[in-house]
Protein backbone atom coordinates (compact mmCIF):
# COMPACT_ATOMS: atom_id res chain seq x y z
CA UNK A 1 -41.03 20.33 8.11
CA UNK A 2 -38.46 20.05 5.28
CA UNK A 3 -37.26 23.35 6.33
CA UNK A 4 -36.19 21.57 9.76
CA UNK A 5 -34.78 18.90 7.83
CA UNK A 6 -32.31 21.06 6.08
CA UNK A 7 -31.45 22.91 9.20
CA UNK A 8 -30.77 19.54 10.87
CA UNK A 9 -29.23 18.01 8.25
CA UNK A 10 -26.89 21.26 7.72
CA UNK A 11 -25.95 21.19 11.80
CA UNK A 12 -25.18 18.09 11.74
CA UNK A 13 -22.34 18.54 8.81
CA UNK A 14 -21.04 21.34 10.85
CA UNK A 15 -20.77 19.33 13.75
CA UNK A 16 -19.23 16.18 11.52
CA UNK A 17 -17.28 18.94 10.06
CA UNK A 18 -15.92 20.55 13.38
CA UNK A 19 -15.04 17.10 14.95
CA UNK A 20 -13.61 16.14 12.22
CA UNK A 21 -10.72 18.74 12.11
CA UNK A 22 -10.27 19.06 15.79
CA UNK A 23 -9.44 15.21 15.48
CA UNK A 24 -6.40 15.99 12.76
CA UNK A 25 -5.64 18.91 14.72
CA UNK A 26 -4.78 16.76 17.60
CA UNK A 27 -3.36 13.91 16.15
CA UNK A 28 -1.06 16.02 13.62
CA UNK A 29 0.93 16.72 16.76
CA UNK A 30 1.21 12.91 17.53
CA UNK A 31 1.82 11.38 14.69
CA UNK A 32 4.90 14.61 14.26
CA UNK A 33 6.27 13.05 17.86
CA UNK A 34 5.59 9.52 17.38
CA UNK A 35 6.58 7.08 14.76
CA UNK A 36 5.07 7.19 11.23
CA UNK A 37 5.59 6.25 7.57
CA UNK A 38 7.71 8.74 5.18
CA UNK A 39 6.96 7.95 1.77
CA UNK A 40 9.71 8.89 -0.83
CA UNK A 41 8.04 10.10 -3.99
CA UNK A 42 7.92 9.99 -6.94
CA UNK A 43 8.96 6.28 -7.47
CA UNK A 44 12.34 5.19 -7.88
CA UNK A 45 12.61 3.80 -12.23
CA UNK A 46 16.03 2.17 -12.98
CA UNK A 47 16.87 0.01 -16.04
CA UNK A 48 18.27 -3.11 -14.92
CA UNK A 49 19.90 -6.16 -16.67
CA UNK A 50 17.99 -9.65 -17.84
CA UNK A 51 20.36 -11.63 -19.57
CA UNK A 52 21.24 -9.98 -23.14
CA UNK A 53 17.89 -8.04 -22.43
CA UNK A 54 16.88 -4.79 -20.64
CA UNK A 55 14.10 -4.39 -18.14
CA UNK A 56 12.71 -1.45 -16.49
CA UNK A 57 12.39 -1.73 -12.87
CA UNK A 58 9.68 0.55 -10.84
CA UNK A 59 10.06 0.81 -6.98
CA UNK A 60 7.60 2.89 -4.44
CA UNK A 61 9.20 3.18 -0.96
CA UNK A 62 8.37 4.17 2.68
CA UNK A 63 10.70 4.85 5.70
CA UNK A 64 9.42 3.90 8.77
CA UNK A 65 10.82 6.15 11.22
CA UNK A 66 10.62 6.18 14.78
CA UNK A 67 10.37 10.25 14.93
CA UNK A 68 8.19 11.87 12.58
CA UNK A 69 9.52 15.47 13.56
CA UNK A 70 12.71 14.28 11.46
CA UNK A 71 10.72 13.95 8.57
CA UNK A 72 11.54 16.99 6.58
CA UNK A 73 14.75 16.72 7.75
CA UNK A 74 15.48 13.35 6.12
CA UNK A 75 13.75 14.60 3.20
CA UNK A 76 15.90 18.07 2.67
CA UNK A 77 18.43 15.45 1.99
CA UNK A 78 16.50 14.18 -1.06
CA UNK A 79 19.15 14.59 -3.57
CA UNK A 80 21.16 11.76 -1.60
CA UNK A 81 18.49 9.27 -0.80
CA UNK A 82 17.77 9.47 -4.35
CA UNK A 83 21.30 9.18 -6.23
CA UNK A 84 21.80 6.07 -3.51
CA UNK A 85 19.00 4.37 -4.39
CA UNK A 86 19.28 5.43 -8.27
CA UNK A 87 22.80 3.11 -7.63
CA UNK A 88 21.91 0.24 -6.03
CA UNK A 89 18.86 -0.57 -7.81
CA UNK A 90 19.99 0.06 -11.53
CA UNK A 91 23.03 -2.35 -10.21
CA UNK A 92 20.56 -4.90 -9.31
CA UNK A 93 19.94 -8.24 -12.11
CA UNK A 94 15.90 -9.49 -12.66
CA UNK A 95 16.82 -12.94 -12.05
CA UNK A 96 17.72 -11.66 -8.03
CA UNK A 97 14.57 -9.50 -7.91
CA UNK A 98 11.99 -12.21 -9.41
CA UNK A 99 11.38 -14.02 -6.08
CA UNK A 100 10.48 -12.82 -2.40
CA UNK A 101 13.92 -13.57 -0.94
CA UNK A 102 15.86 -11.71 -3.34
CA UNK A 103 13.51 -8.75 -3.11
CA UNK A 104 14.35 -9.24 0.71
CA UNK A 105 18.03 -8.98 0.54
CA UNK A 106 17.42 -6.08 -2.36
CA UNK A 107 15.19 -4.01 0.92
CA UNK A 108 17.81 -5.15 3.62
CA UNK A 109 20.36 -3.80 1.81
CA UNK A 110 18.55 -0.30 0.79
CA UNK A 111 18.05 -0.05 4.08
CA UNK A 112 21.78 -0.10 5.48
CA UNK A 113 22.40 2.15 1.94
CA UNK A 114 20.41 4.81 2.80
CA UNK A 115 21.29 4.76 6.91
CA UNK A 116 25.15 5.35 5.23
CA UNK A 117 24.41 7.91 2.81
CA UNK A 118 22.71 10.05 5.79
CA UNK A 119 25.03 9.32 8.97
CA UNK A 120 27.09 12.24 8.08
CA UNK A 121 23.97 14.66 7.16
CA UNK A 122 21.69 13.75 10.06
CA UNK A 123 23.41 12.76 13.40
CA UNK A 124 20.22 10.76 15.42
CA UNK A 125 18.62 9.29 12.56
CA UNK A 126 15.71 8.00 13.11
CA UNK A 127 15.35 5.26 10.03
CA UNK A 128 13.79 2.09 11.94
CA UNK A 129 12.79 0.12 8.67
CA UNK A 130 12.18 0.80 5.08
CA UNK A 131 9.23 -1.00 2.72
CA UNK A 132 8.82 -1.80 -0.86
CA UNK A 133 5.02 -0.16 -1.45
CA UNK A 134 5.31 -1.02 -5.00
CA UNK A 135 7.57 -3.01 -6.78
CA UNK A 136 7.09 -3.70 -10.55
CA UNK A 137 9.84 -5.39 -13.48
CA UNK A 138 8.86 -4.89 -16.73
């Protein structure tokens, strides 16, 4: 009897198992085609100014893009998205980033920074939005 068990127990992992990856098999393929999330790692750490004082400022970001094929395409120009980003948020003041509409304008305006940096690079970008994942002043 416990020998069943096993033997049960054991195909039903393989079939858990088996279902399992034909699931991210097939929906690897959509998520490439369809829209998806592109995180850019590691986070973004600036110093930025507060007052006479200086604060560190730690930002995690996603791109939402409407074509995930694109994906390794946006991020072969790493090097750019960085340095732009490096820019605009070490230019940034705590007293703007401290409440939810200043860390508003501060996404808005990441946004239309990194859609410049890349119009030359990538000709049909596919950047629909972009999203603060983590956002930390210290």
């Amino acid at each position: 009897m416990k020998k069943l068990a096993t033997l049960l127990g054991t195909l039903l992992l393989l079939c858990f198992t088996t279902l399992s990856m034909a699931s991210v098999d097939s929906g690897g393929d959509a998520e490439a085609k369809g829209s998806g999330y592109l995180p850019l790692k590691p986070a973004f750490v600036v110093n930025i100014q507060d007052g006479k004082r200086s604060r560190f400022l730690q930002v995690q970001i996603q791109l939402k893009l409407s074509d995930m094929s694109m994906s390794e395409k946006i991020l072969h120009h790493d090097s750019i998205i960085r340095h732009t980003m490096l820019m605009l948020l070490s230019g940034q003041k705590a007293m703007d980033l401290y409440s939810t509409v200043g860390k508003e304008r501060l996404r808005v305006k990441a946004l239309e920074a990194i859609r410049t940096a890349l119009k030359d690079e990538i000709k049909h970008l596919p950047i629909d939005d972009l999203y603060f994942t983590n956002f930390i002043i210290q």
